[in-house]
C-alpha atoms as a PDB file:
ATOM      1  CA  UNK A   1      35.570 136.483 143.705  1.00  0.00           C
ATOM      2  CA  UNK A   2      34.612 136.003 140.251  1.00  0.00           C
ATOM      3  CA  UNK A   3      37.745 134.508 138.791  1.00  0.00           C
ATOM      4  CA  UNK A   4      37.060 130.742 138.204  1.00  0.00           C
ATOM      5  CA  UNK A   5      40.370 129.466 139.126  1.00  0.00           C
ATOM      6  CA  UNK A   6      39.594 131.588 142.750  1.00  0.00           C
ATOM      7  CA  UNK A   7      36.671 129.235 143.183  1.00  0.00           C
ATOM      8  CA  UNK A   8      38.389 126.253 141.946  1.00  0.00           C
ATOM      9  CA  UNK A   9      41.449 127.023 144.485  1.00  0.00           C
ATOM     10  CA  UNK A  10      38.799 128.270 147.070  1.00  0.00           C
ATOM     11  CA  UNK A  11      37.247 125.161 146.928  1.00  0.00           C
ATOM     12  CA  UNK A  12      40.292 122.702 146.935  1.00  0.00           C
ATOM     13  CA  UNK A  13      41.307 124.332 149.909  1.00  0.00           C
ATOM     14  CA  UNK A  14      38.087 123.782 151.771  1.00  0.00           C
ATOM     15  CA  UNK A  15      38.082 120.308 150.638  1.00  0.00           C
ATOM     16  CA  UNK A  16      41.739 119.319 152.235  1.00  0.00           C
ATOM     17  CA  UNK A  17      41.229 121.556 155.286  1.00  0.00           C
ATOM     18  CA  UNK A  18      37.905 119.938 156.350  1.00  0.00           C
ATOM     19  CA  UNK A  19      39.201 116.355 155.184  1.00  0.00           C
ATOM     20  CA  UNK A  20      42.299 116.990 156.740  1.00  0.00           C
ATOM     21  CA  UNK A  21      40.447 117.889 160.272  1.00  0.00           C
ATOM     22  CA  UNK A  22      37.819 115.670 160.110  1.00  0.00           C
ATOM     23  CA  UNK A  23      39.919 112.387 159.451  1.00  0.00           C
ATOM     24  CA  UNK A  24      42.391 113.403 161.995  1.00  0.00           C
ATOM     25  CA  UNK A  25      39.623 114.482 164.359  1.00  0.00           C
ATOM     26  CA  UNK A  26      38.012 110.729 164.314  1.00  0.00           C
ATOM     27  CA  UNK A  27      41.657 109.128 164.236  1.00  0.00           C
ATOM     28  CA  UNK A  28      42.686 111.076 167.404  1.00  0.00           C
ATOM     29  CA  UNK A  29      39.170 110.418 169.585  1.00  0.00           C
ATOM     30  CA  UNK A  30      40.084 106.319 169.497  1.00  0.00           C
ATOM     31  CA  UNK A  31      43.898 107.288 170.235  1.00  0.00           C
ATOM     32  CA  UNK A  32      42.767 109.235 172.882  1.00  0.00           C
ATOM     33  CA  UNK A  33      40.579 106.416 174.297  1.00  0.00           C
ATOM     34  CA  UNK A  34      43.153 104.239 173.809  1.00  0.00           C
ATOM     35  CA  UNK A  35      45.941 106.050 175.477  1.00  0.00           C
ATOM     36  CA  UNK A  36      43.586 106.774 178.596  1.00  0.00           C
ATOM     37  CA  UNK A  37      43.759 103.047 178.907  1.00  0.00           C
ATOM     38  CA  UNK A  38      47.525 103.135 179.303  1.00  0.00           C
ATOM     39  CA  UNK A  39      48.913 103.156 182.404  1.00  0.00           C
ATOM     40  CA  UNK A  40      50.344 107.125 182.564  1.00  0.00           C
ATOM     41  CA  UNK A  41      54.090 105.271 183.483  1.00  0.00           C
ATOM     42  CA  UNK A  42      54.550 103.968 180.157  1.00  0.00           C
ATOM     43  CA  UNK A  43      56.035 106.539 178.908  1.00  0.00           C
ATOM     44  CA  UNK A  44      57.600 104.660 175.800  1.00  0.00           C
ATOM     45  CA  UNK A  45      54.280 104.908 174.271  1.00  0.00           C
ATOM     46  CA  UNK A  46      53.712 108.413 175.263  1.00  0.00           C
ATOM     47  CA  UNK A  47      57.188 109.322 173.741  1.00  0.00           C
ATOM     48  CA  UNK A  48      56.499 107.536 170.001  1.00  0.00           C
ATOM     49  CA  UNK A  49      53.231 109.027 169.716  1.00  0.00           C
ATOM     50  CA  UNK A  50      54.694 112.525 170.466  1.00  0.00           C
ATOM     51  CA  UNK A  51      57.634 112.361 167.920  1.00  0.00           C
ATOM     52  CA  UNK A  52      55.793 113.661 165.124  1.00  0.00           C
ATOM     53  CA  UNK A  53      55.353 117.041 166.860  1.00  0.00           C
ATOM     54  CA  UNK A  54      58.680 117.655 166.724  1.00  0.00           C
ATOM     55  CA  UNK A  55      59.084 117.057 162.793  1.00  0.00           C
ATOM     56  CA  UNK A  56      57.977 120.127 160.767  1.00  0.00           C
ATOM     57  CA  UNK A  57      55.714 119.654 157.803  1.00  0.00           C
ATOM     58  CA  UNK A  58      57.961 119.954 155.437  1.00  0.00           C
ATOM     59  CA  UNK A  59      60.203 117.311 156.265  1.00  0.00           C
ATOM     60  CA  UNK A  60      57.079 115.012 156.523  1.00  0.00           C
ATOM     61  CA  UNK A  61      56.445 116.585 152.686  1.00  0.00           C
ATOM     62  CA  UNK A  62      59.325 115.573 151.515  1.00  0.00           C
ATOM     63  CA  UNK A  63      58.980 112.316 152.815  1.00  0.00           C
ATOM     64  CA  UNK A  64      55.573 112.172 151.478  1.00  0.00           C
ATOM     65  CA  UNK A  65      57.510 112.396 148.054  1.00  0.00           C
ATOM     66  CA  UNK A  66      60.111 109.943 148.218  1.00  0.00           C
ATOM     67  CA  UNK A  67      57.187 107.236 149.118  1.00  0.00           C
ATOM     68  CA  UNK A  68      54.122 107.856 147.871  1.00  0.00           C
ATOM     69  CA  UNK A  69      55.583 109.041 143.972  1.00  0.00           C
ATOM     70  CA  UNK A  70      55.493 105.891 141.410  1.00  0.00           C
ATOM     71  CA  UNK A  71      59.156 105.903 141.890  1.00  0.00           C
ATOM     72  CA  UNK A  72      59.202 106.083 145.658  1.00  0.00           C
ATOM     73  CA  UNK A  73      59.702 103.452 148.416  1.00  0.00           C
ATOM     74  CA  UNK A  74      56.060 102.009 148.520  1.00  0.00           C
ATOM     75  CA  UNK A  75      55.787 101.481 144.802  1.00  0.00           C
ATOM     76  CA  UNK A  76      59.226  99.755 144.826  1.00  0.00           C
ATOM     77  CA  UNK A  77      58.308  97.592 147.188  1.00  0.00           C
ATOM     78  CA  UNK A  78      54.733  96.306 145.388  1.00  0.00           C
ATOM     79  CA  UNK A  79      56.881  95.525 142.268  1.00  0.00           C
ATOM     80  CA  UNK A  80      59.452  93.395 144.345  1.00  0.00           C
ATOM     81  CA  UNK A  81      56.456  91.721 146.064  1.00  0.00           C
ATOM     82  CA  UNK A  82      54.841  91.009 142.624  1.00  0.00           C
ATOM     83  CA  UNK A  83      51.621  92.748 143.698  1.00  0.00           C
ATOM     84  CA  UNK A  84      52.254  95.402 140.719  1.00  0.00           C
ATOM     85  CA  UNK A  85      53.996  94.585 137.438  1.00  0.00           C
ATOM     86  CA  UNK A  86      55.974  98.308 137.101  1.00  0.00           C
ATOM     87  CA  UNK A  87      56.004 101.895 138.779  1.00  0.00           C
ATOM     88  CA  UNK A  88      53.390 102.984 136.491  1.00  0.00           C
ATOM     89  CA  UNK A  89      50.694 101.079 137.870  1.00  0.00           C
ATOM     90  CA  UNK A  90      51.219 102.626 140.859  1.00  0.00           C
ATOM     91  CA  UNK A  91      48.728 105.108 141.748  1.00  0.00           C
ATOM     92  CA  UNK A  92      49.243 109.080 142.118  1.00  0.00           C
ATOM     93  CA  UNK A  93      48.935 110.083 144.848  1.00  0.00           C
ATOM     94  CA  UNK A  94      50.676 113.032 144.987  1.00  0.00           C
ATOM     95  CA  UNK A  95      50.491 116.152 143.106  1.00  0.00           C
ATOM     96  CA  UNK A  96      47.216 114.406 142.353  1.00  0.00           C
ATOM     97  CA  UNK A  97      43.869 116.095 142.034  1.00  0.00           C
ATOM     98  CA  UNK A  98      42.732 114.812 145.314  1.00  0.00           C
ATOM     99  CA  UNK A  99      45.412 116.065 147.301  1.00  0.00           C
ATOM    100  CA  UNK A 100      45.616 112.945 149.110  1.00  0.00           C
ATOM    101  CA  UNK A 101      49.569 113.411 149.632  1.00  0.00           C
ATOM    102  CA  UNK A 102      48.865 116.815 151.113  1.00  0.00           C
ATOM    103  CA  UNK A 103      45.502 115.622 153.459  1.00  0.00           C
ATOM    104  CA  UNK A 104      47.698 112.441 154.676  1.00  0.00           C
ATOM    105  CA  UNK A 105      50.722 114.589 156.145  1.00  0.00           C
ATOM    106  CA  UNK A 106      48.528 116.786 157.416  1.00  0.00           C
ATOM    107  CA  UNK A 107      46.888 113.909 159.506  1.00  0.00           C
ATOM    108  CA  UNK A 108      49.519 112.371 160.320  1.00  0.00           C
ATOM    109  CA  UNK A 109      50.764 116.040 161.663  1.00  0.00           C
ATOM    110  CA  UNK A 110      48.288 116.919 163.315  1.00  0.00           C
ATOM    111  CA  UNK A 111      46.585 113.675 165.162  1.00  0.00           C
ATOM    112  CA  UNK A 112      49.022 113.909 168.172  1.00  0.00           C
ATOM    113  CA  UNK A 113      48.034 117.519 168.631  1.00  0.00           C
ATOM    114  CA  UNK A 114      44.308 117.068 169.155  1.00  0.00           C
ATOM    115  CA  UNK A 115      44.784 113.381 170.666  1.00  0.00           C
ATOM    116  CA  UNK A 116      46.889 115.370 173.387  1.00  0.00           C
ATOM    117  CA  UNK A 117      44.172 117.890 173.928  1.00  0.00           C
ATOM    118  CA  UNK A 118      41.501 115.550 174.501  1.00  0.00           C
ATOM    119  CA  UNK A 119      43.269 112.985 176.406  1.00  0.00           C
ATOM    120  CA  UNK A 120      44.131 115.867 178.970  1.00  0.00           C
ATOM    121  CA  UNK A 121      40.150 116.345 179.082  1.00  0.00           C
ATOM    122  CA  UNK A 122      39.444 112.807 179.309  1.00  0.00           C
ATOM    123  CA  UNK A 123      42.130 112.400 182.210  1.00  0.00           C
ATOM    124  CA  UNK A 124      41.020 115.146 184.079  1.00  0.00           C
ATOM    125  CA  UNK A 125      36.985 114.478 184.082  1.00  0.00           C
ATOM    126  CA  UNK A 126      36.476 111.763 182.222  1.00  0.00           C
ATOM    127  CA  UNK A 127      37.690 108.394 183.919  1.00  0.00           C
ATOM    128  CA  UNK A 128      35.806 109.058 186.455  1.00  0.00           C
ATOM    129  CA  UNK A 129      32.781 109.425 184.534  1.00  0.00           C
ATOM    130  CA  UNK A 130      33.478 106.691 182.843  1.00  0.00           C
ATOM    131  CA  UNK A 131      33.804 104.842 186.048  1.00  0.00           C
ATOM    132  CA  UNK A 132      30.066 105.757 186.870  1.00  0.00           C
ATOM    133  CA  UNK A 133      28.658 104.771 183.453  1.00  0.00           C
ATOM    134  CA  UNK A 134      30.347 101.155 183.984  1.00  0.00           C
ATOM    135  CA  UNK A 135      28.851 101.105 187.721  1.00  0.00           C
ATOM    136  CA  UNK A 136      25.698 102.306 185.937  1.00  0.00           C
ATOM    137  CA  UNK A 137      25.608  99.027 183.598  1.00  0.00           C
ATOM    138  CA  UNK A 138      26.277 101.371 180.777  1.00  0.00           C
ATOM    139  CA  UNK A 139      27.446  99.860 177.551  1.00  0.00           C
ATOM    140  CA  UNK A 140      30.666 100.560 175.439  1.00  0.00           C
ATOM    141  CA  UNK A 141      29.045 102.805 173.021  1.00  0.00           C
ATOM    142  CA  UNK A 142      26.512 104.104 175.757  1.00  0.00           C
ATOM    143  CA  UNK A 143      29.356 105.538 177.372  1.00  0.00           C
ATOM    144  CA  UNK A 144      31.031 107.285 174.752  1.00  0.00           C
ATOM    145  CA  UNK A 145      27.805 108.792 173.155  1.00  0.00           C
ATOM    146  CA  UNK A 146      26.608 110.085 176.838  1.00  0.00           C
ATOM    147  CA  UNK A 147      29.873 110.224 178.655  1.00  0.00           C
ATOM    148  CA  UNK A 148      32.966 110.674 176.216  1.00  0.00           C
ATOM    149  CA  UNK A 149      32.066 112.777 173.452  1.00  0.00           C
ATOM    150  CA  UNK A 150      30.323 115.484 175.342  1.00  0.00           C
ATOM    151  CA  UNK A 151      33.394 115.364 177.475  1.00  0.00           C
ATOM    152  CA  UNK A 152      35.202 116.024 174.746  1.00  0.00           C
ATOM    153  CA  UNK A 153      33.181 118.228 172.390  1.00  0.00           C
ATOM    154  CA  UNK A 154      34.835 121.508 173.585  1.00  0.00           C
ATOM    155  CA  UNK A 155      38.466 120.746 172.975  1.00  0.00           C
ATOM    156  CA  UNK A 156      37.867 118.835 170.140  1.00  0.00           C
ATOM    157  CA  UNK A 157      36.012 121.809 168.845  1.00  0.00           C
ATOM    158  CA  UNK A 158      38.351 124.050 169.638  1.00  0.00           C
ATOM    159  CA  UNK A 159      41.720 121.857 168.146  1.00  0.00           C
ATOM    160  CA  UNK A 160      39.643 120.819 165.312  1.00  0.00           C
ATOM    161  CA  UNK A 161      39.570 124.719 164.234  1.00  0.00           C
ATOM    162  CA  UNK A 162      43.285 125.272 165.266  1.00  0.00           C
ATOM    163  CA  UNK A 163      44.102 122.818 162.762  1.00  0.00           C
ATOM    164  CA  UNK A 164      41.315 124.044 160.166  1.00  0.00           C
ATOM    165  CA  UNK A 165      43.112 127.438 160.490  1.00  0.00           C
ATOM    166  CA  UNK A 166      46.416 125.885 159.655  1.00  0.00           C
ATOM    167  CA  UNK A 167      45.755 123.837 156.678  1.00  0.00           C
ATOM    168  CA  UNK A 168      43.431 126.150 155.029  1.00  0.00           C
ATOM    169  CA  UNK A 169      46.136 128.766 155.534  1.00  0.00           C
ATOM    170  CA  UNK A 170      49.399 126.744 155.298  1.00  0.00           C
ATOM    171  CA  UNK A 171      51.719 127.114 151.776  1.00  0.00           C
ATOM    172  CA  UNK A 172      54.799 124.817 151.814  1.00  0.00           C
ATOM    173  CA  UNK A 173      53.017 121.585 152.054  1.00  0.00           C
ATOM    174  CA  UNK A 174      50.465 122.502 149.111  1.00  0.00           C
ATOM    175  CA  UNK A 175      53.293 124.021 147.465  1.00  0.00           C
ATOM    176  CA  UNK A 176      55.286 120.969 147.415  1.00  0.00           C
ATOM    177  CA  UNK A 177      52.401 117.999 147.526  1.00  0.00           C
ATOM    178  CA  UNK A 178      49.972 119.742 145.200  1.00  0.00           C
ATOM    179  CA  UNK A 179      48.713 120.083 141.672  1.00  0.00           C
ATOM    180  CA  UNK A 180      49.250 123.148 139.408  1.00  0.00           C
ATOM    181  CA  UNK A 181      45.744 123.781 138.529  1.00  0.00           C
ATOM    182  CA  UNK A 182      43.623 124.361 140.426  1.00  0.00           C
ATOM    183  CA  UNK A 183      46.196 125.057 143.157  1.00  0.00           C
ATOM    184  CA  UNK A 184      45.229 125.907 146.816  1.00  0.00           C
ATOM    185  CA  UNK A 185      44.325 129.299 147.880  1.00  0.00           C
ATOM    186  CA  UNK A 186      48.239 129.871 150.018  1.00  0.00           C
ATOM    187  CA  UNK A 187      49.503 128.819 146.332  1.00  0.00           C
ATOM    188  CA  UNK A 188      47.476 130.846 144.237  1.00  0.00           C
ATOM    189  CA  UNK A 189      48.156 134.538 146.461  1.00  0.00           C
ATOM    190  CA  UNK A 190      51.817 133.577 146.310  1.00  0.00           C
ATOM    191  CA  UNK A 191      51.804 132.720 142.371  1.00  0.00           C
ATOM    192  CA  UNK A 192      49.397 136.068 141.575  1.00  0.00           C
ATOM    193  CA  UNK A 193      51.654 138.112 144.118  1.00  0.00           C
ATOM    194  CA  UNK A 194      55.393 136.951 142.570  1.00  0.00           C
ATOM    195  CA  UNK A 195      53.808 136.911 138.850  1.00  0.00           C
ATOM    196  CA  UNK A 196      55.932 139.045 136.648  1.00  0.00           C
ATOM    197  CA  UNK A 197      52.674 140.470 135.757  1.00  0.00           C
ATOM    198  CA  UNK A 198      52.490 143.566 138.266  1.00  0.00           C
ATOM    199  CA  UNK A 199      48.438 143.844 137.270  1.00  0.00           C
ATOM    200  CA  UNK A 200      48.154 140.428 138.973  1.00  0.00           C
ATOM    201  CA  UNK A 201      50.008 141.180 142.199  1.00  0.00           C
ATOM    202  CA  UNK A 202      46.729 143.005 143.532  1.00  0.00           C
ATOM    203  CA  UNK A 203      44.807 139.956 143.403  1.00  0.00           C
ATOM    204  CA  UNK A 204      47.706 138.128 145.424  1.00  0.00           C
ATOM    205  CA  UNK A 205      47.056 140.393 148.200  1.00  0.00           C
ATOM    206  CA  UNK A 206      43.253 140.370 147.811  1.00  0.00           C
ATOM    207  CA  UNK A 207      43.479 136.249 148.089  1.00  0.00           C
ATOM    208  CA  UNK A 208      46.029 136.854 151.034  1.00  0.00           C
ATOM    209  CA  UNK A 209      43.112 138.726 152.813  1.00  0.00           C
ATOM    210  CA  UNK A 210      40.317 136.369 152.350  1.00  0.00           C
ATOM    211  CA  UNK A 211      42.907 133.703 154.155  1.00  0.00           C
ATOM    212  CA  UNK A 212      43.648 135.534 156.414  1.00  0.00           C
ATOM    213  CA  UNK A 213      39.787 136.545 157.557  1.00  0.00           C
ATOM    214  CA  UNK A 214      39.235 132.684 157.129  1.00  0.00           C
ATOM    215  CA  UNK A 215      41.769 131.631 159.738  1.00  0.00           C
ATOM    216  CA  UNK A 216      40.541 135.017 161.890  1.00  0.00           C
ATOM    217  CA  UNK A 217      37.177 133.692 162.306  1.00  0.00           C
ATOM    218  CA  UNK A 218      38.383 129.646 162.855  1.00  0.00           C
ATOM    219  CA  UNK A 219      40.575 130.949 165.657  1.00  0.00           C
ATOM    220  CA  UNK A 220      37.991 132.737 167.267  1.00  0.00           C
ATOM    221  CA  UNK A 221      35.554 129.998 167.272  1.00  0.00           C
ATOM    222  CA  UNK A 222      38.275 128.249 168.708  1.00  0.00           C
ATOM    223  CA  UNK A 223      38.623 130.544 171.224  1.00  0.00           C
ATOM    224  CA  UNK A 224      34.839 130.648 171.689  1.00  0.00           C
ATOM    225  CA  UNK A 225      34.697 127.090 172.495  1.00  0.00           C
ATOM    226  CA  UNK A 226      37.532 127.227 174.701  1.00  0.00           C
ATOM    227  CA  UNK A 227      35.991 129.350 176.824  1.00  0.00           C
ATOM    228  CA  UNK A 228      32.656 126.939 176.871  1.00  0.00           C
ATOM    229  CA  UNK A 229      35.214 124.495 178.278  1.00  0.00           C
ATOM    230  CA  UNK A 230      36.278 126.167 180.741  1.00  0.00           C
ATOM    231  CA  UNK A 231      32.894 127.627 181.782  1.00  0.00           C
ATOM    232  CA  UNK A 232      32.233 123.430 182.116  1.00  0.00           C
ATOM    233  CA  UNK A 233      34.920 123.299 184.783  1.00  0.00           C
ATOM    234  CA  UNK A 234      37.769 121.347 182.051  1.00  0.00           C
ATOM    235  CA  UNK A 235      40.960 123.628 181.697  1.00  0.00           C
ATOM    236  CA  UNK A 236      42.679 123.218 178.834  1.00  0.00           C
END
């Protein structure tokens, strides 16, 4: 726990999980609303926003790669346009210090998970409560600060930590996406624990443990609110 480069990966890794969550948290409450709008038989819609369930991260790291790089698709197409004059004006954004490569394929991962979580909520309870807050005169944002998001709070709690767990504890994505120093915490067990240096092998499993215990106590919080839900009468 003393080892600077611990904290520095310790931290990095708390920065992308809770970005990571967060932004795909907020992006996933308007699909949600959005989707409950839909008429259930257009299933088209449905389908599309589904698809990236099915694609593991990696694939979606990869992809990350040949796009976002200075030599990938998006910077070649700013230099056709004009909008850039070469590929190294193009910013880095990934193995970059922000780990904005890594927090945007984890979004884009993980939004149809906890959009389908809440919109089962919302389509169980929450149309009709909706319903009554529009018979009630209540406004837009009326309803979805009264009505919506403590509808909601429970499941999004609860697939907001599933998805904390997995990003603070997931290895092929940082691996990939990420910067060599400070690297996050899945990186850093694996480099100490494969180093040819046997001394640092212990601290590989020590950093191992501390993930693990992390994603312990996420996934019983999760389970924790869970239950709250269904205490409130909204199975998940």
């Amino acid at each position: 726990l003393g080892d600077p480069g611990f904290l520095q990966s310790l931290m990095l890794t708390l920065y992308v999980a809770l970005s990571s969550t967060l932004i795909a948290g907020a992006i996933s409450i308007a699909m949600a609303i959005f989707l409950l709008s839909l008429s259930e038989k257009n299933r088209l819609i449905h389908f599309i926003f589904q698809i990236p369930l099915t694609v593991p991260h990696l694939v979606i790291a990869v992809a990350m790669v040949f796009m976002l790089t200075p030599t990938g698709f998006f910077s070649r197409i700013l230099v056709s346009l004009g909008l850039i004059d070469s590929s190294a004006a193009f910013p880095l954004l990934v193995n970059d210090r922000w780990g904005i490569a890594i927090i945007l394929t984890y979004v884009w991962k993980e939004i149809p998970f906890i959009t389908l979580m809440i919109l089962a909520v919302l389509r169980r309870s929450g149309a009709e409560l909706l319903e009554v807050g529009r018979t009630l005169k209540a406004g837009r944002w009326q309803r979805f600060r009264y009505i919506t998001l403590p509808t909601i709070s429970p499941s999004l709690g609860a697939a907001g930590l599933i998805v904390f767990a997995y990003t603070f504890g997931a290895f092929e994505v940082p691996f990939l996406l990420g910067q060599t120093y400070p690297m996050m915490l899945p990186v850093w067990a694996y480099k100490n624990y494969s180093d040819v240096d046997l001394l640092a092998r212990p601290e590989g499993i020590a950093t191992g443990l501390i993930i693990a215990a992390i994603v312990l106590m996420a996934v019983v919080l999760s389970q924790l609110l869970t239950q709250t839900a269904r205490r409130r009468g909204v199975i998940l």
